[in-house]
Protein backbone atom coordinates (compact mmCIF):
# COMPACT_ATOMS: atom_id res chain seq x y z
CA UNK A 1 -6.66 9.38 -2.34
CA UNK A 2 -4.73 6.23 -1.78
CA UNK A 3 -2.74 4.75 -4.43
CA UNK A 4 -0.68 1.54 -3.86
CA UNK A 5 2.55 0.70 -5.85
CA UNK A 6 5.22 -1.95 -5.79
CA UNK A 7 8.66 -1.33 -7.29
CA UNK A 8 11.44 -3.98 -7.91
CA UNK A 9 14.96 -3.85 -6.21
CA UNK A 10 17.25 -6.20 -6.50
CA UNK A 11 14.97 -8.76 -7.05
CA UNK A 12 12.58 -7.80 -3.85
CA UNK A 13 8.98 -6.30 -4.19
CA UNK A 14 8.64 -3.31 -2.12
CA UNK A 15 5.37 -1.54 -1.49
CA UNK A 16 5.28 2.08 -1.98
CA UNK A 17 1.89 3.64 -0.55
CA UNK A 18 0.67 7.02 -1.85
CA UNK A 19 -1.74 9.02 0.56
CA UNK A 20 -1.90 12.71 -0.16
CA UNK A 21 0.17 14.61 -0.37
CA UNK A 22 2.66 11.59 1.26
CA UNK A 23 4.65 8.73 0.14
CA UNK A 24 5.25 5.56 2.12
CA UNK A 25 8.16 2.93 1.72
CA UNK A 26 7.64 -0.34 2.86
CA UNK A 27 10.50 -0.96 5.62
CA UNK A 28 9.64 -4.52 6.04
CA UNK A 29 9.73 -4.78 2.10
CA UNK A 30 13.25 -3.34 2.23
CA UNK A 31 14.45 -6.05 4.84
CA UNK A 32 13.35 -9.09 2.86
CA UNK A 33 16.47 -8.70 1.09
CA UNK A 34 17.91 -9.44 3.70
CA UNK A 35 15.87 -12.11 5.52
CA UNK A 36 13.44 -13.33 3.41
CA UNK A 37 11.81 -15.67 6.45
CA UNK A 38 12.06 -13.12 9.29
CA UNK A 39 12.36 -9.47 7.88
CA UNK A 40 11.39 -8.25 11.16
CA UNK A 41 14.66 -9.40 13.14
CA UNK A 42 16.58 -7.08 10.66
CA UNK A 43 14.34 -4.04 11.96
CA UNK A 44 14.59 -4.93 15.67
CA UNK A 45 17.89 -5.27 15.19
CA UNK A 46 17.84 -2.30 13.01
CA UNK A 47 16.02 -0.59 16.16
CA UNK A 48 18.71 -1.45 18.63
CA UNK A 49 21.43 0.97 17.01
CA UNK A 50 21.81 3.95 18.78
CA UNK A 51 22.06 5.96 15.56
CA UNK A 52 18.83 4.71 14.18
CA UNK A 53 17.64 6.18 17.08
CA UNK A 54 19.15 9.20 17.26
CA UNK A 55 17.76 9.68 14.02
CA UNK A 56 14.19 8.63 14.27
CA UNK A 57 14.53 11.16 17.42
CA UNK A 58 15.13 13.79 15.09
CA UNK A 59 12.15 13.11 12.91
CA UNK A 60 10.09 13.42 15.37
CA UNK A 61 11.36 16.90 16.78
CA UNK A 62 11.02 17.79 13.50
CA UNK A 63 7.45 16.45 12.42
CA UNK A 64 5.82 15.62 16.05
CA UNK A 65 4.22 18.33 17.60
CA UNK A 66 3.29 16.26 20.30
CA UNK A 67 6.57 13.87 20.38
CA UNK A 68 7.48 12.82 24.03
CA UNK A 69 10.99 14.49 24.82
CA UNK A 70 11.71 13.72 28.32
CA UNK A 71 10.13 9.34 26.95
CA UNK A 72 12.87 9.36 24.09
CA UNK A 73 15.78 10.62 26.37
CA UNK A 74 15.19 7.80 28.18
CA UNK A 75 15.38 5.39 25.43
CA UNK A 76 18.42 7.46 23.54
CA UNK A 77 20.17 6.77 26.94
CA UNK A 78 19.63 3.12 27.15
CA UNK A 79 20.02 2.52 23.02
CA UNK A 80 23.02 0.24 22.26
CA UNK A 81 23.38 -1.38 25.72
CA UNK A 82 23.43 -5.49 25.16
CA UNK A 83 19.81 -5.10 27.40
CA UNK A 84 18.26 -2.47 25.29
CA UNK A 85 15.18 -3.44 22.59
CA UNK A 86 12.83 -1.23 20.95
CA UNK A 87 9.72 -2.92 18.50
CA UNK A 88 7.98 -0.69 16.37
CA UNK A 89 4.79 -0.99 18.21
CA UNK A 90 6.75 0.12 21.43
CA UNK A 91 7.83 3.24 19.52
CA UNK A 92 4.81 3.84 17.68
CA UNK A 93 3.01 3.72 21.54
CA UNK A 94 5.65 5.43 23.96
CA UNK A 95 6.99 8.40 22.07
CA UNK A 96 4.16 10.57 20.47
CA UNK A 97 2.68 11.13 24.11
CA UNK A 98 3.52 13.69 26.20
CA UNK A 99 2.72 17.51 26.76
CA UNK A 100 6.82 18.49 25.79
CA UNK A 101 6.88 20.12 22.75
């Protein structure tokens, strides 16, 4: 069952989207606290910290049966430089494949 949601913070609206058993925040929500206009600068920039992605490589280990090791070292190797950018879509895309579990 889905069940949709919206809770107020600080004045924003953020979507909260129940599908059993799990609960889903609106991230772009979140940001429109912080650019109303553009919230999806603040997660690309978001994405560009190497500790954001040290963390979402974590997740994955941990939830991602199929999560693409050898892919992510790549990108945890590269996260920070001036150069580096990762999108959402380029995440979503690159990092579940592989055969390393």
């Amino acid at each position: 069952m889905v069940k949709n949601n919206i809770i107020r913070v600080e004045g924003v609206n953020i979507g909260i989207k129940d599908i059993d058993p799990k609960r889903y925040v609106s991230l772009t929500d979140i940001t429109k606290k912080k650019n109303s206009e553009e919230p999806r600068f603040v997660i690309i920039n978001w994405l560009r910290n190497r500790n954001t992605v040290e963390f979402l490589g974590i997740w994955e280990k941990i939830h991602n049966p199929n999560f693409n090791r050898v892919g992510f070292d790549t990108v945890r190797s590269n996260a920070g430089l001036n150069s580096f950018t990762l999108s959402p879509s380029k995440w979503i895309e690159e990092m579940p494949k592989g055969d390393c579990i």
